[in-house]
Protein backbone atom coordinates (compact mmCIF):
# COMPACT_ATOMS: atom_id res chain seq x y z
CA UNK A 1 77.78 63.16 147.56
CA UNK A 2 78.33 65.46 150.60
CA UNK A 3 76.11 68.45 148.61
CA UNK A 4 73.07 65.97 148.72
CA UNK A 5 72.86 66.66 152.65
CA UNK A 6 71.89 70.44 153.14
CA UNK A 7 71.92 72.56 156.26
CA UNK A 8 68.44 72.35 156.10
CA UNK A 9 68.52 68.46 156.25
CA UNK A 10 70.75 68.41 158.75
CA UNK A 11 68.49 70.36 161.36
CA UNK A 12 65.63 68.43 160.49
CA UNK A 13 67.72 65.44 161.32
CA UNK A 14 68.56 67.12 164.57
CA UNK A 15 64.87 68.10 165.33
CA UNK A 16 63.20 65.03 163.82
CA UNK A 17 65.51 62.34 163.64
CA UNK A 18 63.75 61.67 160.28
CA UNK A 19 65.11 62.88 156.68
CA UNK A 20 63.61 61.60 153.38
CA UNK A 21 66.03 61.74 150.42
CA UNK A 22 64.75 60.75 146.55
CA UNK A 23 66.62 59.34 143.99
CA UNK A 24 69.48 59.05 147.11
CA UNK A 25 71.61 56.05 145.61
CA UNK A 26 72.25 55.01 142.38
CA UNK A 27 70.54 51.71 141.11
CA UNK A 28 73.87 50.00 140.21
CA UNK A 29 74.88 50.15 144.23
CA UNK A 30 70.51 48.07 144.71
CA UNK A 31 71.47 45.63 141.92
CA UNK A 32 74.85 44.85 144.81
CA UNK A 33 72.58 44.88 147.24
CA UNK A 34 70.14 42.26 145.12
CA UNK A 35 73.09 40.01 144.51
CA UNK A 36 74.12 40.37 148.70
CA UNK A 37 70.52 39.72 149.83
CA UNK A 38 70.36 36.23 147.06
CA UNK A 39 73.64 35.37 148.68
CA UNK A 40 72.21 35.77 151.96
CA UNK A 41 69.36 33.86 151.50
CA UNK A 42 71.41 30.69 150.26
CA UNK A 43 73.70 30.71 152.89
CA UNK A 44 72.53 28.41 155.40
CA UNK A 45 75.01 29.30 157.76
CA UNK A 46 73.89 32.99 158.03
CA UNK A 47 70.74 33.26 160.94
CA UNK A 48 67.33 34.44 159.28
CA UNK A 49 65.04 35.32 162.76
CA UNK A 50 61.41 34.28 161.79
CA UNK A 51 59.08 36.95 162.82
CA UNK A 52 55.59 35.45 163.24
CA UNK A 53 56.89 32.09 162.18
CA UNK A 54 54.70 29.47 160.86
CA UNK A 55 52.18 32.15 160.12
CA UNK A 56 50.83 33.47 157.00
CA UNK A 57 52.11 36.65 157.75
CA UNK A 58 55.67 35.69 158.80
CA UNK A 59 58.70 37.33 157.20
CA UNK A 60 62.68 36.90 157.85
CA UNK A 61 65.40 38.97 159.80
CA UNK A 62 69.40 39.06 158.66
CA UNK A 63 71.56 41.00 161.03
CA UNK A 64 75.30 41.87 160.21
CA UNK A 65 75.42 40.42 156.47
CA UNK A 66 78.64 42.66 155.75
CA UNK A 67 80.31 39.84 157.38
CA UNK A 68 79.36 36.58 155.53
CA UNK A 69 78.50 38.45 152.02
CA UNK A 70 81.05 40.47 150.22
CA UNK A 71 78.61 42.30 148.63
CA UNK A 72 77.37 44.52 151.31
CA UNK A 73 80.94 44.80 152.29
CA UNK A 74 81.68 46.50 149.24
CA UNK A 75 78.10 48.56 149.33
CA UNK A 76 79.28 50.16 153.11
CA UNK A 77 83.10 50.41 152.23
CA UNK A 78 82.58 52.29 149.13
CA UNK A 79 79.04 53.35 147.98
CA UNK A 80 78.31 56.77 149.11
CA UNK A 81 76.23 55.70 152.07
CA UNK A 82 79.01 56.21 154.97
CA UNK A 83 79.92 59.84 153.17
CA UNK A 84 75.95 60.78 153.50
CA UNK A 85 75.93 60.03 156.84
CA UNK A 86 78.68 60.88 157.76
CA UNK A 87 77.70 64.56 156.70
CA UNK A 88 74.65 64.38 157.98
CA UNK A 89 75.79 64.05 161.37
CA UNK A 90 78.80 65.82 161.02
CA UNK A 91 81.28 63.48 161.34
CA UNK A 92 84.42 62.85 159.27
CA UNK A 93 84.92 60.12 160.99
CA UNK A 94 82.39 57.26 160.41
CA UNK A 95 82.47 53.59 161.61
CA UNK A 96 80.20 50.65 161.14
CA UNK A 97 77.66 49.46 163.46
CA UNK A 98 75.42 47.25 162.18
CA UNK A 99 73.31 46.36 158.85
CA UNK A 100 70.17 43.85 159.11
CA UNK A 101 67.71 42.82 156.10
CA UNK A 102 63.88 42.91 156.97
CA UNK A 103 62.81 40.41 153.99
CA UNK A 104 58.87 40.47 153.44
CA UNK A 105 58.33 38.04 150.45
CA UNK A 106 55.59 36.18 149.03
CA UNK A 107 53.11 38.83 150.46
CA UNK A 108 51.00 39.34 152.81
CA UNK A 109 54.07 40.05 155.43
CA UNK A 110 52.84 41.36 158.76
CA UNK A 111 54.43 44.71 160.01
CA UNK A 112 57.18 45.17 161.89
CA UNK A 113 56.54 46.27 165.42
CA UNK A 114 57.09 50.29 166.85
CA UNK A 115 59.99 50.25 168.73
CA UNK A 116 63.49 52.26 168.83
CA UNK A 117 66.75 50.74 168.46
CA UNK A 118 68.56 52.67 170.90
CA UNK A 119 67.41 50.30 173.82
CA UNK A 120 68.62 47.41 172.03
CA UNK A 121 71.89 48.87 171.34
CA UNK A 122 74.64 50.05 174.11
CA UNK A 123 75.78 53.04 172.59
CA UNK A 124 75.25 56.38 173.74
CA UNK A 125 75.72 60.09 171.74
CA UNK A 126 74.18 62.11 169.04
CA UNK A 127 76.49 61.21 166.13
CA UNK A 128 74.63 57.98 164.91
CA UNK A 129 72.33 57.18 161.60
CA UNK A 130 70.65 54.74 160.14
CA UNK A 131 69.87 54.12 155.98
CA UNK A 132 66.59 52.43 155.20
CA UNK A 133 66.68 51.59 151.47
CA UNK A 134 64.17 49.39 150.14
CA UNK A 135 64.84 47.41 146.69
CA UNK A 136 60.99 47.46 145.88
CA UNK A 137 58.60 49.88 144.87
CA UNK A 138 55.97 50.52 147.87
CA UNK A 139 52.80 51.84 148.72
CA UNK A 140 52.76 54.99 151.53
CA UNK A 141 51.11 52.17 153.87
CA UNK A 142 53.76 49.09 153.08
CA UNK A 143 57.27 51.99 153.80
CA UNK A 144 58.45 52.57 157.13
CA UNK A 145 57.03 54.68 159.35
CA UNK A 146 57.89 56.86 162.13
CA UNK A 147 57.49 59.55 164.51
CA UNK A 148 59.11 62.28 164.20
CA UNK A 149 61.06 63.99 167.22
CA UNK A 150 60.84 60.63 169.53
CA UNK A 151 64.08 60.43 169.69
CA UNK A 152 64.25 63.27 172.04
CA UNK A 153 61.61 62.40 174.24
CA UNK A 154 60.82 59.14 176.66
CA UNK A 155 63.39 56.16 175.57
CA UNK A 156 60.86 53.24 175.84
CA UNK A 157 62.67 49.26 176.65
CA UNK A 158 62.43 46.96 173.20
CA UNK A 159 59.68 44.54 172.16
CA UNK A 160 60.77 41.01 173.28
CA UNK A 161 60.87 39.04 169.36
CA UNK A 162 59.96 36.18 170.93
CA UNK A 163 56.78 37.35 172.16
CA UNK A 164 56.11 39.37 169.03
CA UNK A 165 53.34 36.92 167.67
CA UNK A 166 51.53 37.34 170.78
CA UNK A 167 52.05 40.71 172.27
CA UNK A 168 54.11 43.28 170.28
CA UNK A 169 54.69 45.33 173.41
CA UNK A 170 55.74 42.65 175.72
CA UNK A 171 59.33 44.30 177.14
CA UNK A 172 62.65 43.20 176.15
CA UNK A 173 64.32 43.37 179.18
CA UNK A 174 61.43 43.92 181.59
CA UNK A 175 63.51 46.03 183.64
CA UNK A 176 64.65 50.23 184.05
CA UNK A 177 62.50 51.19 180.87
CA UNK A 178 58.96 51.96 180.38
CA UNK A 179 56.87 49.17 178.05
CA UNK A 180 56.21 50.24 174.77
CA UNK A 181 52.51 52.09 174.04
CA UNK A 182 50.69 50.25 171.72
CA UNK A 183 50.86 52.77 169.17
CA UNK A 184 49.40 50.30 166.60
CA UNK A 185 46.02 51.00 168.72
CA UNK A 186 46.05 54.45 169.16
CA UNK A 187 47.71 55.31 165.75
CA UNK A 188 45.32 58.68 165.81
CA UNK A 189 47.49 59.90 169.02
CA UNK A 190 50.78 60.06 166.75
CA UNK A 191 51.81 61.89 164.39
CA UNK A 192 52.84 59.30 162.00
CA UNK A 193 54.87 59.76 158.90
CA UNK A 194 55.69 57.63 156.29
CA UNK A 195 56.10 57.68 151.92
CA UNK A 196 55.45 56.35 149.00
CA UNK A 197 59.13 55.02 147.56
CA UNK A 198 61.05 54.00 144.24
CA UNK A 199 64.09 51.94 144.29
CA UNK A 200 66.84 54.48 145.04
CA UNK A 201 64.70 56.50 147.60
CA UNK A 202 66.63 56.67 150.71
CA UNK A 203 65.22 57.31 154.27
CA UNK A 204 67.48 58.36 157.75
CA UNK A 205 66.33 57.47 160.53
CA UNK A 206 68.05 58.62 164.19
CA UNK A 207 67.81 54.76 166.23
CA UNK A 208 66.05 57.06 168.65
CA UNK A 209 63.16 57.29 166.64
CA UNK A 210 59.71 55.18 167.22
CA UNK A 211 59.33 53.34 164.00
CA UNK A 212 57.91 50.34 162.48
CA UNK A 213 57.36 48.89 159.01
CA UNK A 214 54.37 48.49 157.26
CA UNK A 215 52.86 45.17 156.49
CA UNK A 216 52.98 44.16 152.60
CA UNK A 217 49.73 43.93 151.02
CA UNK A 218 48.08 40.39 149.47
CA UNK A 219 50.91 40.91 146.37
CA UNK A 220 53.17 43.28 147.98
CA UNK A 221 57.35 42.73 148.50
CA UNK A 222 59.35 44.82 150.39
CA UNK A 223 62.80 43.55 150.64
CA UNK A 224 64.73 46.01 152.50
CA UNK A 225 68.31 47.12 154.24
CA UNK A 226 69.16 49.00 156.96
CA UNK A 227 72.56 50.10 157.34
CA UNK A 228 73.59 51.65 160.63
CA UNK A 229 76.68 54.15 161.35
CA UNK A 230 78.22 56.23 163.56
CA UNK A 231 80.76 59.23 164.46
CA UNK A 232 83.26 60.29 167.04
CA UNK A 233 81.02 60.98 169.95
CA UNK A 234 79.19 57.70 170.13
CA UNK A 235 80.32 55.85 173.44
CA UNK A 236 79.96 52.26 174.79
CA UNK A 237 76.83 52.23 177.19
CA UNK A 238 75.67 49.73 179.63
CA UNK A 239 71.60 48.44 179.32
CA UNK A 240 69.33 46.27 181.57
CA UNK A 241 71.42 42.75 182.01
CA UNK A 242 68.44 41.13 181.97
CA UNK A 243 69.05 40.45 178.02
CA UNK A 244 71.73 40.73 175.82
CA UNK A 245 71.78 43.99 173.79
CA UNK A 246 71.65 43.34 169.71
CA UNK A 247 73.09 42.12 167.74
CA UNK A 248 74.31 39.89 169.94
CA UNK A 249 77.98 40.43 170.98
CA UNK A 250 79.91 38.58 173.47
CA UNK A 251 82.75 39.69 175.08
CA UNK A 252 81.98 43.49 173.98
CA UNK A 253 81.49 44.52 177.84
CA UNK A 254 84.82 42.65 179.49
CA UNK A 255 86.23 45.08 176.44
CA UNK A 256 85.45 48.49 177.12
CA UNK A 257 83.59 50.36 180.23
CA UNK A 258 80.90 52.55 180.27
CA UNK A 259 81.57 56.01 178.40
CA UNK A 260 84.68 54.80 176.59
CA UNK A 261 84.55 55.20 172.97
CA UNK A 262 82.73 52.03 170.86
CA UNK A 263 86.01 50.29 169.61
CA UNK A 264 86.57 47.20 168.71
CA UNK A 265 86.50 44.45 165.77
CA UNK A 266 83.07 44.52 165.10
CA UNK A 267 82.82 48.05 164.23
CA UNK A 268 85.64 48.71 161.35
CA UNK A 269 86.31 52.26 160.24
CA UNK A 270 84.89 53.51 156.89
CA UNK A 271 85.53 57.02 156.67
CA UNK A 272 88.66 58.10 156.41
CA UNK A 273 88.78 55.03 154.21
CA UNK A 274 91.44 52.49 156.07
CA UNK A 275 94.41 52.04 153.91
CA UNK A 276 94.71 48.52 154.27
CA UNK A 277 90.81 48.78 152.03
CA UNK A 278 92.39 51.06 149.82
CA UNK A 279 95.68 49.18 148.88
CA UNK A 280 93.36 46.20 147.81
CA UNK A 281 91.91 48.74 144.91
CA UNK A 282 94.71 50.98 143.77
């Protein structure tokens, strides 16, 4: 899978934070994903985050499902995914972060708000990647969308989500970081990118990057995952106290100190593959 990521792709990745790969991942790794997401649903004990809840356009949020679903355990331990990224950001050496479903069902799902992630997350480094893979066929204006090269220019704070049906620019933390433009508004002062995809179209995206999703038409569906790893040079960073950085983990911060490298049990190793992952296979 390593020959999939050129030279070429990695410098746009560097320049752009944004790479578009078709045909990416197989469609027997989306049919585990299909069966993680149904378990996900079910499970009443897993948090869904209601964006614009009680809305018509309201649509559902699942952060760290490689925890409660076995499913997307096995898609991040041993699809190709961590070996992609981990070439694209040349690493040989790739741990977990996070993974989160954005679930827009039913239609007529609103879009997600521009942000980055990297304000929400206390990490610091260049060796970091996110997957976007969507298990539905979608229209250019329904994908994700981004701007390209953000990630190396003005690191804006978050949106607060519990503001979002009211102001989608209202700052996370309020504090240390500039608001968030309303690029919604003013969407002919960016230079926007986004495209049409087919299940097994992949898209990586640097958590740098400005992005937001699209909103699903009156019979659209975009169910999608993004998958989030990183290599050796990614650190442990403080943010704003003001909130606590996502997803949510306690206890992270009496761990480790600013510029020590982002250890601990919520980040497992993928790549080399552990042995204790291997002996439960061979």
């Amino acid at each position: 899978m390593h020959s999939l990521i050129t030279e070429e792709m990695k410098d746009q990745y560097r320049e752009d934070g944004v790479v578009f790969l078709k045909q990416g991942l197989h469609a027997e790794w989306l049919m585990l994903i299909e069966q993680g997401l149904a378990r996900i649903l079910s499970d009443t004990g897993q948090t869904k985050f209601k964006f614009y809840e009680d809305r018509p356009d309201q649509f559902l949020e699942a952060v760290r499902n490689m925890e409660v679903a076995p499913e997307i355990a096995t898609l991040i331990y041993h699809s190709p995914i961590a070996d992609l990224i981990g070439a694209l950001i040349d690493s040989e050496n790739v741990w977990y972060y996070s993974d989160e479903f954005f679930i827009k069902d039913g239609g007529g799902a609103g879009r997600t708000p521009w942000h980055q992630d990297m304000p929400y997350f206390p990490i610091e480094g260049e060796q970091v990647a996110s997957i976007w893979i969507s298990l539905d066929p979608l229209r250019k204006e329904e994908c994700l969308e981004m701007v390209p090269g953000s990630h190396r220019q003005t690191r804006y704070d978050g949106f607060d989500p519990m503001a979002v049906s009211n102001d989608p620019t209202k700052p996370y933390y309020g504090k240390d970081l500039p608001p968030l433009p309303d690029i919604e508004a003013e969407r002919e002062k960016w230079n926007i990118v986004s495209w049409p995809i087919e299940p097994g179209d992949v898209i990586f995206l640097h958590p740098g990057v400005l992005h937001g999703g699209g909103p699903t038409g009156a019979n659209g569906r975009r169910r999608a995952i993004t998958i989030r790893l990183y290599g050796d040079d990614i650190v442990f960073a403080a943010r704003p106290s003001s909130k606590p950085y996502a997803p949510y983990t306690p206890g992270l911060s009496q761990m480790l100190k600013p510029g020590e490298p982002l250890r601990g049990p919520w980040y497992p190793r993928l790549r080399p593959l552990p042995q204790h992952i291997r002996d439960g296979y061979m």
